[in-house]
Protein backbone atom coordinates (compact mmCIF):
# COMPACT_ATOMS: atom_id res chain seq x y z
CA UNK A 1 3.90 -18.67 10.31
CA UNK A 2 2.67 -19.20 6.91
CA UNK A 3 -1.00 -17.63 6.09
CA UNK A 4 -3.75 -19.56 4.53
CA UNK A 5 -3.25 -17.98 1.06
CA UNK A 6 -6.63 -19.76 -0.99
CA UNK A 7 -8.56 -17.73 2.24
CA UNK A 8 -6.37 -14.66 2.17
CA UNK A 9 -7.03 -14.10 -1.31
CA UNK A 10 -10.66 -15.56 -1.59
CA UNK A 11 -11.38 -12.81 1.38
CA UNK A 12 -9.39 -10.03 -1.14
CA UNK A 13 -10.94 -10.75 -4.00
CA UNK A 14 -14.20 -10.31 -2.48
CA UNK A 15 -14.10 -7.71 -0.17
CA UNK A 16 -10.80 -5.59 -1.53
CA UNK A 17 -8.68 -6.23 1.40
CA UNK A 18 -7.02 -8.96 3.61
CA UNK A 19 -5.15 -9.61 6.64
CA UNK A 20 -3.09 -12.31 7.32
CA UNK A 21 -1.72 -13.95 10.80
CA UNK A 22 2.27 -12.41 11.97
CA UNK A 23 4.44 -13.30 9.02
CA UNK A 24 7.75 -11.88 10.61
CA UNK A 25 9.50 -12.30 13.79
CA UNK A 26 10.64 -10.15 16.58
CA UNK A 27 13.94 -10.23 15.57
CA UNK A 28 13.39 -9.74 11.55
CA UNK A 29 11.60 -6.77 12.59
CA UNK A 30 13.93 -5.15 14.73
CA UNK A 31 16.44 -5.30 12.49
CA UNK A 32 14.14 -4.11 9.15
CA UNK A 33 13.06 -0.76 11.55
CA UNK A 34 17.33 -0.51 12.60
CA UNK A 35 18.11 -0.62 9.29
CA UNK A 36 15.93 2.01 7.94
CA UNK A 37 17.88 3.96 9.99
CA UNK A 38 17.60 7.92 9.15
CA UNK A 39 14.45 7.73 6.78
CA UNK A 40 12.75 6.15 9.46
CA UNK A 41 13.57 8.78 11.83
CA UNK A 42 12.46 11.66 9.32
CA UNK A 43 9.30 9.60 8.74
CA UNK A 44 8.62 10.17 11.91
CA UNK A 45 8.34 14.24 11.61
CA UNK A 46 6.69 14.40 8.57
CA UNK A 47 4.73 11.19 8.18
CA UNK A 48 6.13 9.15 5.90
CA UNK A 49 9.44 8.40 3.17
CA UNK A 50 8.93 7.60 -0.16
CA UNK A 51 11.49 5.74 -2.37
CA UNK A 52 11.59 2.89 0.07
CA UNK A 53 12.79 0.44 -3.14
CA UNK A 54 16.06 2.23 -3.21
CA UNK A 55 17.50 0.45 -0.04
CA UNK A 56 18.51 -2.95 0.16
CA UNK A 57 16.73 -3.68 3.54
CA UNK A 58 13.23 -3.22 1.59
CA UNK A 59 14.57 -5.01 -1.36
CA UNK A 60 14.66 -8.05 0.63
CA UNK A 61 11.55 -7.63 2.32
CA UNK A 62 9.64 -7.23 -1.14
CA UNK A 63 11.66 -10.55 -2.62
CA UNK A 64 11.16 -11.97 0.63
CA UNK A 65 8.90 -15.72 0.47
CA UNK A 66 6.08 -14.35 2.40
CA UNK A 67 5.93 -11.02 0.87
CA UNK A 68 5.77 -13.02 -2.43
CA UNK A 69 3.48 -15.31 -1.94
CA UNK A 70 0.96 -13.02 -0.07
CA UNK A 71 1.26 -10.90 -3.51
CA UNK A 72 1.15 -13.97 -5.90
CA UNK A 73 -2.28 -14.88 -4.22
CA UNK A 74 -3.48 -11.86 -5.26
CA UNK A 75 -2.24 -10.77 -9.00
CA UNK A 76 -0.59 -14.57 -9.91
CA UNK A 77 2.31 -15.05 -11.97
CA UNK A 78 4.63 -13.21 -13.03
CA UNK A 79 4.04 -10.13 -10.58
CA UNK A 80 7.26 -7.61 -9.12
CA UNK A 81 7.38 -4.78 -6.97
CA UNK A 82 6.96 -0.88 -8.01
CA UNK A 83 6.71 0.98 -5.35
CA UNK A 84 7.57 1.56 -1.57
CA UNK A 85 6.60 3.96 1.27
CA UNK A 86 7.08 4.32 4.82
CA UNK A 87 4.21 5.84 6.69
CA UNK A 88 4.26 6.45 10.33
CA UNK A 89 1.83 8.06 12.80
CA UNK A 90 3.34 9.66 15.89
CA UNK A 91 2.40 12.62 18.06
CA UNK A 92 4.76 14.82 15.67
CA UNK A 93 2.94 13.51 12.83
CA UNK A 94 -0.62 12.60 13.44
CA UNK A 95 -2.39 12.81 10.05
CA UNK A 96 -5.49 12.30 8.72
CA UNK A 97 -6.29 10.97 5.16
CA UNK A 98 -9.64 11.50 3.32
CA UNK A 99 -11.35 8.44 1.85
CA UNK A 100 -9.97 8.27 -1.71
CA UNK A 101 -8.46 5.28 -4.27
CA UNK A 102 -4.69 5.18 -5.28
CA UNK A 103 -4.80 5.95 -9.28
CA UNK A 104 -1.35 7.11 -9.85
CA UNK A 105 1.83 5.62 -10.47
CA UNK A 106 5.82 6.48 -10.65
CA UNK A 107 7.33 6.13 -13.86
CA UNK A 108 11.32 6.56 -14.76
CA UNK A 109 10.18 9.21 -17.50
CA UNK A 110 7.10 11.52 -18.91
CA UNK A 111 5.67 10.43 -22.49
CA UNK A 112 2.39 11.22 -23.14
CA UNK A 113 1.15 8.00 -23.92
CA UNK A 114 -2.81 7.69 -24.71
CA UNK A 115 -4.73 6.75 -21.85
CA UNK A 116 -2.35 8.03 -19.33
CA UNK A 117 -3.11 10.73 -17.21
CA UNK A 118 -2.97 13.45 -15.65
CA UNK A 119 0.50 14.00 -14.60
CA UNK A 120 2.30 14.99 -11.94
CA UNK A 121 5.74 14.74 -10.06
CA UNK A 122 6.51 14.01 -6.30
CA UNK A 123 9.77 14.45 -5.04
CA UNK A 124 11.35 14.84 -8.37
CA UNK A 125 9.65 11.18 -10.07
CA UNK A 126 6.86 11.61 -12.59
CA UNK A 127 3.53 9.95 -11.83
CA UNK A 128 0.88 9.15 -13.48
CA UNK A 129 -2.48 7.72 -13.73
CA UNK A 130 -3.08 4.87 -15.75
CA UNK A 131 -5.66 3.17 -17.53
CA UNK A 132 -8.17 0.80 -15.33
CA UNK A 133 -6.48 -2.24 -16.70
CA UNK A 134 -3.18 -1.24 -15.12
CA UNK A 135 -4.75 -0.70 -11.84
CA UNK A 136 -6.86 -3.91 -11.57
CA UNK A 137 -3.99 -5.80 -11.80
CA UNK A 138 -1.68 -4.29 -9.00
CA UNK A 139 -2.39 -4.68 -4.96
CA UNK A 140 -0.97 -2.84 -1.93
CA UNK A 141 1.11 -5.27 0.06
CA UNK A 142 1.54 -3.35 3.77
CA UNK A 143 4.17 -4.45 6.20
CA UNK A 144 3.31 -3.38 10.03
CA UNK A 145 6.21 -2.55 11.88
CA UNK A 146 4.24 -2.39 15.34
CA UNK A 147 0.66 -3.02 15.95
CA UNK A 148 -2.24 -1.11 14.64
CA UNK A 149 -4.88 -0.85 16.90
CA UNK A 150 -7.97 1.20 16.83
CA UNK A 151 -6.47 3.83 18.77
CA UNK A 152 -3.45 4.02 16.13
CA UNK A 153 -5.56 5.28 13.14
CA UNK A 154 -5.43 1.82 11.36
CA UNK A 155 -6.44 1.95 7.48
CA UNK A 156 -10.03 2.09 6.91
CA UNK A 157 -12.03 0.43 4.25
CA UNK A 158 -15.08 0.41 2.85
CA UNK A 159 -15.53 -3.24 1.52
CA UNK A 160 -16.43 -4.04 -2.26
CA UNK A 161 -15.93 -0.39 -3.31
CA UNK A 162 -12.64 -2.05 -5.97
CA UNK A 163 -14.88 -3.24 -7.64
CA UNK A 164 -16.68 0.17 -9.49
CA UNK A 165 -13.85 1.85 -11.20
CA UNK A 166 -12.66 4.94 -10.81
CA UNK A 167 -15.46 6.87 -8.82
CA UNK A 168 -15.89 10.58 -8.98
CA UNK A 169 -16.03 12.76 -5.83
CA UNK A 170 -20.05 12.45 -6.14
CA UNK A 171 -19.24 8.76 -6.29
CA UNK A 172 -17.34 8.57 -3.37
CA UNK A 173 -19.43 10.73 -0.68
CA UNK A 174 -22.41 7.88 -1.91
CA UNK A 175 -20.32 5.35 -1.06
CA UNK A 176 -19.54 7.44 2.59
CA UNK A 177 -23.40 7.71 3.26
CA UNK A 178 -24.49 4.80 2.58
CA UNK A 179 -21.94 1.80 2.92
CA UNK A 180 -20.31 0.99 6.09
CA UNK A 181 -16.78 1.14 7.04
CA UNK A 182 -14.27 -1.61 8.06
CA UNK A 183 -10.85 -0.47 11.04
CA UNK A 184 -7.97 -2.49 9.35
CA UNK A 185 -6.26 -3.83 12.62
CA UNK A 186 -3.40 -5.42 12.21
CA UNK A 187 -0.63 -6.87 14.21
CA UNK A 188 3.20 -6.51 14.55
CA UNK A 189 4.83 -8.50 11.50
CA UNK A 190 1.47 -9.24 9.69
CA UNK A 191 0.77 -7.67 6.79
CA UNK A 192 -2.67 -5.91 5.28
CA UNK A 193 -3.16 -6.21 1.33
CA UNK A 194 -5.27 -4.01 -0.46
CA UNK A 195 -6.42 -3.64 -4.24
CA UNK A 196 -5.43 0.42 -5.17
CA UNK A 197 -9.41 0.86 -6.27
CA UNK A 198 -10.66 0.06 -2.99
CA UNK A 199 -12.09 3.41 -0.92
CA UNK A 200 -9.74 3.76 1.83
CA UNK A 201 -8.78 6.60 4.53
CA UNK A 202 -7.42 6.78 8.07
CA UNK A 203 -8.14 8.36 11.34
CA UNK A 204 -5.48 10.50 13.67
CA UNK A 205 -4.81 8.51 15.89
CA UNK A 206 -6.37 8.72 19.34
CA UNK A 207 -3.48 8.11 20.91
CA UNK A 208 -0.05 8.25 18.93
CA UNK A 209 2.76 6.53 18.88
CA UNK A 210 4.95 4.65 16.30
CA UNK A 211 2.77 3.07 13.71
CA UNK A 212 5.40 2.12 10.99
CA UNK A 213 4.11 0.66 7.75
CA UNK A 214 6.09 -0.64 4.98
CA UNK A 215 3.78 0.09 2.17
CA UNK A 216 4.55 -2.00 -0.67
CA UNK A 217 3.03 -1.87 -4.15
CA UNK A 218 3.13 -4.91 -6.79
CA UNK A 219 1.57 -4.86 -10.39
CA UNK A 220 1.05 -8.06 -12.65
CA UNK A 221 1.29 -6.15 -15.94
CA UNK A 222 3.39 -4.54 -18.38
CA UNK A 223 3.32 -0.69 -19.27
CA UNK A 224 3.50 0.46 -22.87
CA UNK A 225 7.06 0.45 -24.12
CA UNK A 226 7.42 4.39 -24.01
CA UNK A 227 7.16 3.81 -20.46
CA UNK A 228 8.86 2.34 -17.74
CA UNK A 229 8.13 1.29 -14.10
CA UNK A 230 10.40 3.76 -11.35
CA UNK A 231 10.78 0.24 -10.04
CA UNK A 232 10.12 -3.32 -10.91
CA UNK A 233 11.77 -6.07 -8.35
């Protein structure tokens, strides 16, 4: 099923964050989760894999027409993907995360370039965080795996909040007091997008099982020639 893109990204725009309708079938997902074989089997002990670009499986998905299109809608032409994790919430690995923005990045090497910063490495890849005008211009692109629910700690947002910046830890516990919150359900083979600026956290779940997500990142810009993407696809 194809998703109504001009409301999917109208609804984004606005609000920082979209869902669309299933985009994947039974069978496509089966045979994504089969052949993440062993990573997704760790993920499920400590919560997540990172590197997800590396395998051909999730090379597909991010080149796949849907996948595409759902990121096109949001950054436009040209556009590729940088990064991808598996997260996964089971009753080995029932996390909680704080409400925060994503502001870093992976990069294939360190150079101090101006406006990049601070640094920092995870699982042997430097990251770092970039200037606004990097971050406006990339979007979180999440595959679900199996349904989210409310009881399944599903993404929470608090809508609008992309649209401020970078926002300090004083920033941020306003923004907890005194805007509402948003549960991100979403169904087997649909996908959630996200802008990294929005405020976002999750819940242990309630009552935990698989939750796999394919967390794919896209960006619609360049970085300065001293530095290079981990990953553009």
């Amino acid at each position: 099923m194809r998703p109504d893109l001009a409301a999917f990204a109208e609804h984004l725009n606005a609000e920082g964050w979209a869902t669309t309708c299933p985009l994947f079938s039974s069978d496509v997902l089966t045979k994504l989760a089969n052949d993440l074989g062993p990573i997704s089997r760790a993920a499920s002990s400590r919560g997540g894999a990172r590197h997800l670009l590396d395998l051909p499986a999730v090379q597909g998905l991010a080149r796949s027409e849907p996948i595409r299109a759902c990121a096109e809608a949001a950054l436009g032409k040209p556009c590729f993907a940088v990064r991808g994790i598996l997260f996964d919430k089971t009753p080995d690995a029932n996390w909680k995360v704080s409400w925060h923005q994503d502001l870093t990045i992976a990069v294939r090497t360190r150079h101090d370039v101006a406006g990049f910063g601070p640094w920092s490495v995870k699982e042997g890849v430097p990251h770092v965080q970039p200037p606004m005008e990097v971050l406006q211009k990339m979007v979180a692109i999440r595959v679900h795996l199996d349904d989210c629910g409310p009881e399944n700690g599903p993404v929470r947002v608090i809508p609008r909040s992309h649209t401020f910046g970078r926002l300090s830890s004083a920033a941020i516990d306003a923004w907890k007091e005194n805007e509402g919150h948003i549960d991100c359900t979403v169904s087997r083979g649909a996908v959630l997008a996200f802008f990294p600026l929005l405020l976002h956290s999750s819940s242990p779940a309630s009552r935990p099982e698989h939750r796999r997500v394919i967390h794919l990142e896209f960006a619609g810009s360049t970085l300065p020639r001293e530095l290079e993407w981990y990953h553009a696809l």
